[in-house]
Protein backbone atom coordinates (compact mmCIF):
# COMPACT_ATOMS: atom_id res chain seq x y z
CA UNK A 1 16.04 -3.94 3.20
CA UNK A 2 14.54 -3.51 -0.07
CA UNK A 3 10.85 -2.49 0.24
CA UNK A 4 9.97 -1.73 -3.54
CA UNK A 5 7.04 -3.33 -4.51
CA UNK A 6 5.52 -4.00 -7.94
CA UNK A 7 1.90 -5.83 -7.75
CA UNK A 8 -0.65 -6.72 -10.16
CA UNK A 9 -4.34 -7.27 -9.41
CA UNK A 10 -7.89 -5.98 -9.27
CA UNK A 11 -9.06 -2.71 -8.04
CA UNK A 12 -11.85 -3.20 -5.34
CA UNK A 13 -11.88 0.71 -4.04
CA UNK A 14 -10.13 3.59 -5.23
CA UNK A 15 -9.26 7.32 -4.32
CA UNK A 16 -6.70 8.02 -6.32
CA UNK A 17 -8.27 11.11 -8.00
CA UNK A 18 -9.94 12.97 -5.34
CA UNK A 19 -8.07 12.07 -1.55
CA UNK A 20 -10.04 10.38 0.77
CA UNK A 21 -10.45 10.93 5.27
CA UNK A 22 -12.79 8.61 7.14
CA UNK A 23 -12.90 11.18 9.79
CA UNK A 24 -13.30 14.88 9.47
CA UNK A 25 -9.62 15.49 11.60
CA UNK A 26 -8.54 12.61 9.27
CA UNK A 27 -4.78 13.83 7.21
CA UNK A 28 -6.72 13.12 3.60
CA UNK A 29 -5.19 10.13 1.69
CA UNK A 30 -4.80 8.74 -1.52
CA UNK A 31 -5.72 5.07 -1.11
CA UNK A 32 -6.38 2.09 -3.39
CA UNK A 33 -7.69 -1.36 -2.23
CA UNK A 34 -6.09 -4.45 -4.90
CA UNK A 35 -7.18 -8.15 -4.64
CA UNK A 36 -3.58 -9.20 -5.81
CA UNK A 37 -3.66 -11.80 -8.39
CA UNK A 38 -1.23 -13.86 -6.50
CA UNK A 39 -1.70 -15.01 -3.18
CA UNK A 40 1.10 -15.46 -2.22
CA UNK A 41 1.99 -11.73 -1.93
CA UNK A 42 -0.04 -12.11 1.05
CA UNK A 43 2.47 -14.51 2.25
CA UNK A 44 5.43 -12.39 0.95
CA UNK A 45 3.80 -9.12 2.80
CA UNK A 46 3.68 -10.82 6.05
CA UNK A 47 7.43 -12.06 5.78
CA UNK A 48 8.51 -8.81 4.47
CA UNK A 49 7.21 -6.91 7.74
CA UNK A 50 8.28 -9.23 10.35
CA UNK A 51 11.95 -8.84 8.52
CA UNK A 52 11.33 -4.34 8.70
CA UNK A 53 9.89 -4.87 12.09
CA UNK A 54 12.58 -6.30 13.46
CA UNK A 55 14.96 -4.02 11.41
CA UNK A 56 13.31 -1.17 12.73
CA UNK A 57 13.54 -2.38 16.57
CA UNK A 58 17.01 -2.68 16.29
CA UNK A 59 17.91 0.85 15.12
CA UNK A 60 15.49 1.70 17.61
CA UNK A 61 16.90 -0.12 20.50
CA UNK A 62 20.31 2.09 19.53
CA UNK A 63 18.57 5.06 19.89
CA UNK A 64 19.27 6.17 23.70
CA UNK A 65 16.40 8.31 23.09
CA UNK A 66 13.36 5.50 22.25
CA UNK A 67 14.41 3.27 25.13
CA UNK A 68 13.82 6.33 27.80
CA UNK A 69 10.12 6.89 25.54
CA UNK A 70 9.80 3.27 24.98
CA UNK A 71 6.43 2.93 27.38
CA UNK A 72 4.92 6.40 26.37
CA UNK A 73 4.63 5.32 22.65
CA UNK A 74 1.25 4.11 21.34
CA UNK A 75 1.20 0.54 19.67
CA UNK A 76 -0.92 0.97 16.24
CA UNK A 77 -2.15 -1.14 13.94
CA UNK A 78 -0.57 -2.03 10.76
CA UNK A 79 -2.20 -1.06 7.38
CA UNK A 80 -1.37 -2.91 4.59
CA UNK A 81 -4.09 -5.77 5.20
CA UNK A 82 -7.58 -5.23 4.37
CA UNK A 83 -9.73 -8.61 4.51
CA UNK A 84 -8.85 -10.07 1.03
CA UNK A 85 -7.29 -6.86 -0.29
CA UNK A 86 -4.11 -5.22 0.22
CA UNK A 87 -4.45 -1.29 1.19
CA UNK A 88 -2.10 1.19 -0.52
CA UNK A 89 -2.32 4.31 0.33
CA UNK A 90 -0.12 8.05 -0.20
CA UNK A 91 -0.68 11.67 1.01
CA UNK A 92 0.95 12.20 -2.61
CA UNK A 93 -1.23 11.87 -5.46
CA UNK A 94 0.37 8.84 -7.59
CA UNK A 95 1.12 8.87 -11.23
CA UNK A 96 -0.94 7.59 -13.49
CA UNK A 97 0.40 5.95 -16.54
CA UNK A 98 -1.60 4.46 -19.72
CA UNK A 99 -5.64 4.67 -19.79
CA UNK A 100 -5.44 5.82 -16.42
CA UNK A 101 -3.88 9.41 -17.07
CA UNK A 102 -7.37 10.29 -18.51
CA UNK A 103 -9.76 9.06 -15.67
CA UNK A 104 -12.48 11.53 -14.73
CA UNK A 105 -13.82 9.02 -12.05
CA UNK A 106 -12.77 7.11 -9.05
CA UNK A 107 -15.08 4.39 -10.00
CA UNK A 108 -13.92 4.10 -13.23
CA UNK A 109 -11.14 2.40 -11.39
CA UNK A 110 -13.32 -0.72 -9.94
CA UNK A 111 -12.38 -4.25 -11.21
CA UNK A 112 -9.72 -2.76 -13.38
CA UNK A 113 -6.64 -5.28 -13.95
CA UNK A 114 -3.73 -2.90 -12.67
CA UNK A 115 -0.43 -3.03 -11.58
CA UNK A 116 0.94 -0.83 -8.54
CA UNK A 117 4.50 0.58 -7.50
CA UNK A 118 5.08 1.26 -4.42
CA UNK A 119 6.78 0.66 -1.11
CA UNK A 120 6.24 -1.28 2.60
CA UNK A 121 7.26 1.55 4.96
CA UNK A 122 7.26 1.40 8.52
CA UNK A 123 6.62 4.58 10.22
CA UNK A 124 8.66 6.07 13.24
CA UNK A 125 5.65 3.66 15.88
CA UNK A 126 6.26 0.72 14.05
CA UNK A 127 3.47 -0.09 12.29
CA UNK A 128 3.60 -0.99 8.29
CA UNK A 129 1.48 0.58 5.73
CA UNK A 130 2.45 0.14 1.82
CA UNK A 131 2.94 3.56 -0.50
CA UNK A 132 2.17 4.00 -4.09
CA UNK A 133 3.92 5.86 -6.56
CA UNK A 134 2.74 4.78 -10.09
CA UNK A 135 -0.66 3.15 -11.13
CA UNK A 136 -0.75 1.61 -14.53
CA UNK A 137 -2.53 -0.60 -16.59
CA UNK A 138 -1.57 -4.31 -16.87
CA UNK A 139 -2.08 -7.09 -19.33
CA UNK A 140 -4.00 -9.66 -17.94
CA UNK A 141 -2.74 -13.18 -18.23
CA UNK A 142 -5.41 -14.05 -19.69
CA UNK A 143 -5.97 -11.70 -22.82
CA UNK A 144 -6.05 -13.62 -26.16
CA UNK A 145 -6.49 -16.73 -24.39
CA UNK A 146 -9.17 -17.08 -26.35
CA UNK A 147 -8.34 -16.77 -29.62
């Protein structure tokens, strides 16, 4: 399954400069938070993780191993959703391309019209989370719409 992603949209919360734990034992993150400027990546996203779920279950279900393990294995949450946003996050710092390569601040980020690369991954307990490689500028759709 093909799990490259390529989404534009509006930055609502960025660490993409300095890494970011919510708890002190927390691995330390990269993360970014996008209102996408299509919807229907929401719709997409949701579709495209059923499909790796169920991918993943099968490979698993061949695996002698997981099926003795099955019951010990925590169920976590996925992390890709985040009320109206979509969460990306890395343990790798991502490249920045255009404007961005010069950013001294996090919050320089906020309400910026971006576009992301990135994958959906599913990690070895099944839950989804979605990676990000490259942060760049975008043109907005609307730019000389006025003129």
């Amino acid at each position: 399954m093909n799990t490259l992603l390529r989404i534009q949209g509006y930055v609502t919360d960025a660490h993409v400069l300095e890494p970011y734990a919510k708890h002190s034992y927390d691995i330390k993150r990269y993360e970014l938070y996008l209102l996408p400027s299509d919807y229907t990546h929401f719709y997409d996203l949701e579709n495209r993780i059923i499909e790796l779920k169920r991918e993943h279950e099968r490979q698993q279900l061949l695996d002698a191993e997981y099926c003795l393990s099955h019951d010990k294995r925590p169920i976590l949450k996925d992390r890709v959703f985040a009320g109206t946003s979509l969460k990306f996050e890395s343990l790798h710092s991502p490249r920045l391309e255009g404007a961005f390569s010069s950013l001294a601040n996090d919050n320089e980020l906020i309400g910026a019209y971006v576009q992301i690369v990135g994958h959906l991954q599913i990690q070895e307990l099944g839950n989804c989370f979605l990676s990000f490689h490259i942060l760049e500028p975008a043109v907005h759709p609307a730019d000389g719409w006025d003129n």
